[in-house]
C-alpha atoms as a PDB file:
ATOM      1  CA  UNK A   1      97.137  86.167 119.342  1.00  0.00           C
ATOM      2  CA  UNK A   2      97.164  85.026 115.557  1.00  0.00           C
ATOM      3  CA  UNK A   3      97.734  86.002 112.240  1.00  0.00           C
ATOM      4  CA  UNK A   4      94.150  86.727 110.879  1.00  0.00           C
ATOM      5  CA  UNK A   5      93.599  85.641 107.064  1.00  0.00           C
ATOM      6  CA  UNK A   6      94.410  89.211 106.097  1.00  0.00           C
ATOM      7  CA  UNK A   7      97.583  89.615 107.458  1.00  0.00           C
ATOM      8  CA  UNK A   8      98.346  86.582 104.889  1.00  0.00           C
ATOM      9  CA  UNK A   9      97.219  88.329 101.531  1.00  0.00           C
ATOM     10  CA  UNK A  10     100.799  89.815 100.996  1.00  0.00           C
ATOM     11  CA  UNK A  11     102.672  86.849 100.863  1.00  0.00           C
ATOM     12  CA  UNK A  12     100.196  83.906  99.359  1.00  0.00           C
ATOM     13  CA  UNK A  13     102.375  84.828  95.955  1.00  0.00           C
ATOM     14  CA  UNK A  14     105.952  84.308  97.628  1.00  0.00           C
ATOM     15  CA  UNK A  15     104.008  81.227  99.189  1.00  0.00           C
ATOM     16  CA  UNK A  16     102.285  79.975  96.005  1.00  0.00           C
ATOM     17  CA  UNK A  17     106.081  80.490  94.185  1.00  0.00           C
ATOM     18  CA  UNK A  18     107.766  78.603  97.203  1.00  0.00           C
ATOM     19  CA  UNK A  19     109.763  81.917  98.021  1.00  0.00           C
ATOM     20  CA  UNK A  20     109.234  82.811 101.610  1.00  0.00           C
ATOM     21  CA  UNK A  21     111.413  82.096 104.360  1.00  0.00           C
ATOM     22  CA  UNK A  22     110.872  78.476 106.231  1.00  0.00           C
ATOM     23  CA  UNK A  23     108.961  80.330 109.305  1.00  0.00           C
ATOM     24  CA  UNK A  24     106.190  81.940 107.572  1.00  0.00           C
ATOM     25  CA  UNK A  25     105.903  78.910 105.205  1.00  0.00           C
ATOM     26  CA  UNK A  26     105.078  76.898 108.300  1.00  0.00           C
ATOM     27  CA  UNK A  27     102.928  79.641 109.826  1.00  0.00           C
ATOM     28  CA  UNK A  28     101.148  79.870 106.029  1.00  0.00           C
ATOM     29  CA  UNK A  29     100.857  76.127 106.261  1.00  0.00           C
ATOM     30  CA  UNK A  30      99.192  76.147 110.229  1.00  0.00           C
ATOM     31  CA  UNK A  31      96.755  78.339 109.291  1.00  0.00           C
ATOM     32  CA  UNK A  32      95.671  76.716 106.080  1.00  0.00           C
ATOM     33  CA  UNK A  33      94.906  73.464 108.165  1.00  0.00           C
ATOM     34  CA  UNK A  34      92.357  75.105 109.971  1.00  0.00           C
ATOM     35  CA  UNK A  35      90.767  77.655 108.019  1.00  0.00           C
ATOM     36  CA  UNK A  36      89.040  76.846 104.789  1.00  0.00           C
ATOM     37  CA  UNK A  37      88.660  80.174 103.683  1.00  0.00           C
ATOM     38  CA  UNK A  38      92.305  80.485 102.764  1.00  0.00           C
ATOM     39  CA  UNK A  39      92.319  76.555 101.674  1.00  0.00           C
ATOM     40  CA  UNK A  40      89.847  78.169  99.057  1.00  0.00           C
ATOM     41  CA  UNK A  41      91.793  81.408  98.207  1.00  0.00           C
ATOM     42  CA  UNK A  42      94.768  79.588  97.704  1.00  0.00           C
ATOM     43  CA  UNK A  43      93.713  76.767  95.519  1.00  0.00           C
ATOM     44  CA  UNK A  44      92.035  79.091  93.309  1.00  0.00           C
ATOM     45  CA  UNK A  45      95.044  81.203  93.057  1.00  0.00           C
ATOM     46  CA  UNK A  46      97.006  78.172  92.277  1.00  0.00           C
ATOM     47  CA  UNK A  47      94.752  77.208  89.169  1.00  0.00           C
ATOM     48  CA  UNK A  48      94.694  80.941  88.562  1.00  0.00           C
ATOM     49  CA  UNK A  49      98.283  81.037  88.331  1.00  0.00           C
ATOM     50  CA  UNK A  50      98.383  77.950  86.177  1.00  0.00           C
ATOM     51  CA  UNK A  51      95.792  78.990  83.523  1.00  0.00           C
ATOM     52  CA  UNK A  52      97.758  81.761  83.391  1.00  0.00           C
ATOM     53  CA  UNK A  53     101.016  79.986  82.699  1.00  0.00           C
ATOM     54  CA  UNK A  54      99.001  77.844  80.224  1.00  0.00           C
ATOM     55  CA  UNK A  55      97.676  80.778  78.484  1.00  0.00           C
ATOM     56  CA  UNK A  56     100.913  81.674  77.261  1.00  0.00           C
ATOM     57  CA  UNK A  57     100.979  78.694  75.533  1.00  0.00           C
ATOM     58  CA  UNK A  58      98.584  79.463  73.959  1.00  0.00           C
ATOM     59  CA  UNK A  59      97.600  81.524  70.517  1.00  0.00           C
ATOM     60  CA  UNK A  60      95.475  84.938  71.089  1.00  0.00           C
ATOM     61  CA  UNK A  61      91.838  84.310  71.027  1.00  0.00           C
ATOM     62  CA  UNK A  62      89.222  87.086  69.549  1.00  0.00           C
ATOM     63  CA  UNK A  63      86.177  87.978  71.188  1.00  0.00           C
ATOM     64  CA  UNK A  64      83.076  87.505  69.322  1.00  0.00           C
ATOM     65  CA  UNK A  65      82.919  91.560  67.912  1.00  0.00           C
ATOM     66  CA  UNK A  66      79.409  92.209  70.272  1.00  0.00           C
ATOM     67  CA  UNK A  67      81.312  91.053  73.177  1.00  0.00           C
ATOM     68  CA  UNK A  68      84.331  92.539  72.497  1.00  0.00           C
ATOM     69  CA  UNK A  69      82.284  96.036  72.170  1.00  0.00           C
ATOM     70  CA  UNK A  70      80.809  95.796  75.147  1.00  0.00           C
ATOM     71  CA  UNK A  71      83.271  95.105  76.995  1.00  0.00           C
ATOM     72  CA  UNK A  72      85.291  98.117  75.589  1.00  0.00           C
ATOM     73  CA  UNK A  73      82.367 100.405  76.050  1.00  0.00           C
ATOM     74  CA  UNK A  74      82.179  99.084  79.680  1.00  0.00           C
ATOM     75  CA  UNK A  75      86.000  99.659  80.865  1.00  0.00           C
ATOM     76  CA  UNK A  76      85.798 103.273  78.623  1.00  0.00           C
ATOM     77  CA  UNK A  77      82.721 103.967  80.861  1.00  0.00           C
ATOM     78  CA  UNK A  78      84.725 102.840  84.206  1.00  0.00           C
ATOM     79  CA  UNK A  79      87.473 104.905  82.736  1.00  0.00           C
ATOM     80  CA  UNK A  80      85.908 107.915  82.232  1.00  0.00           C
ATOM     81  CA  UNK A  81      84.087 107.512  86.175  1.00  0.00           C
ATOM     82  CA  UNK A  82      87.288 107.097  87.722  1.00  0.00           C
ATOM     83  CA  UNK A  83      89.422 109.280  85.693  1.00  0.00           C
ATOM     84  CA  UNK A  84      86.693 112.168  84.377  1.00  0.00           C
ATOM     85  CA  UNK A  85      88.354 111.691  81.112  1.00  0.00           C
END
């Protein structure tokens, strides 16, 4: 029996970066032809991967100061539910 897609999640970054060994490359490779799931996955976290690079590049952006409230008061909130602090 097969890999299932999960048994993949660990190494689609080594794969992505080209820096697994030649066997599970292939393997990575097999399953990829026939399962579109991971097709997906993977080439969104290839352009994930290169926005990210990109960003770099970059100059810092600022959030519109509404936006960039909110979204403070919503990670404090998640914070404070996860943490009790």
């Amino acid at each position: 029996m097969g890999k299932k897609c999960l048994d993949y999640i660990n190494d689609l970054n080594d794969y992505i970066d080209g820096q697994i060994d030649s066997d599970l490359y292939q393997e990575i490779e097999n399953h990829l032809k026939q399962c579109e799931n991971c097709r997906i996955m993977i080439d969104t976290l290839k352009k994930t991967v290169s926005l990210c690079r990109e960003g770099k590049e970059l100059k810092e952006l600022k959030l519109p100061p509404p936006l960039e409230k909110k979204l403070n008061d919503m990670l404090k909130k998640h914070w404070q539910e996860k943490f009790g602090k």
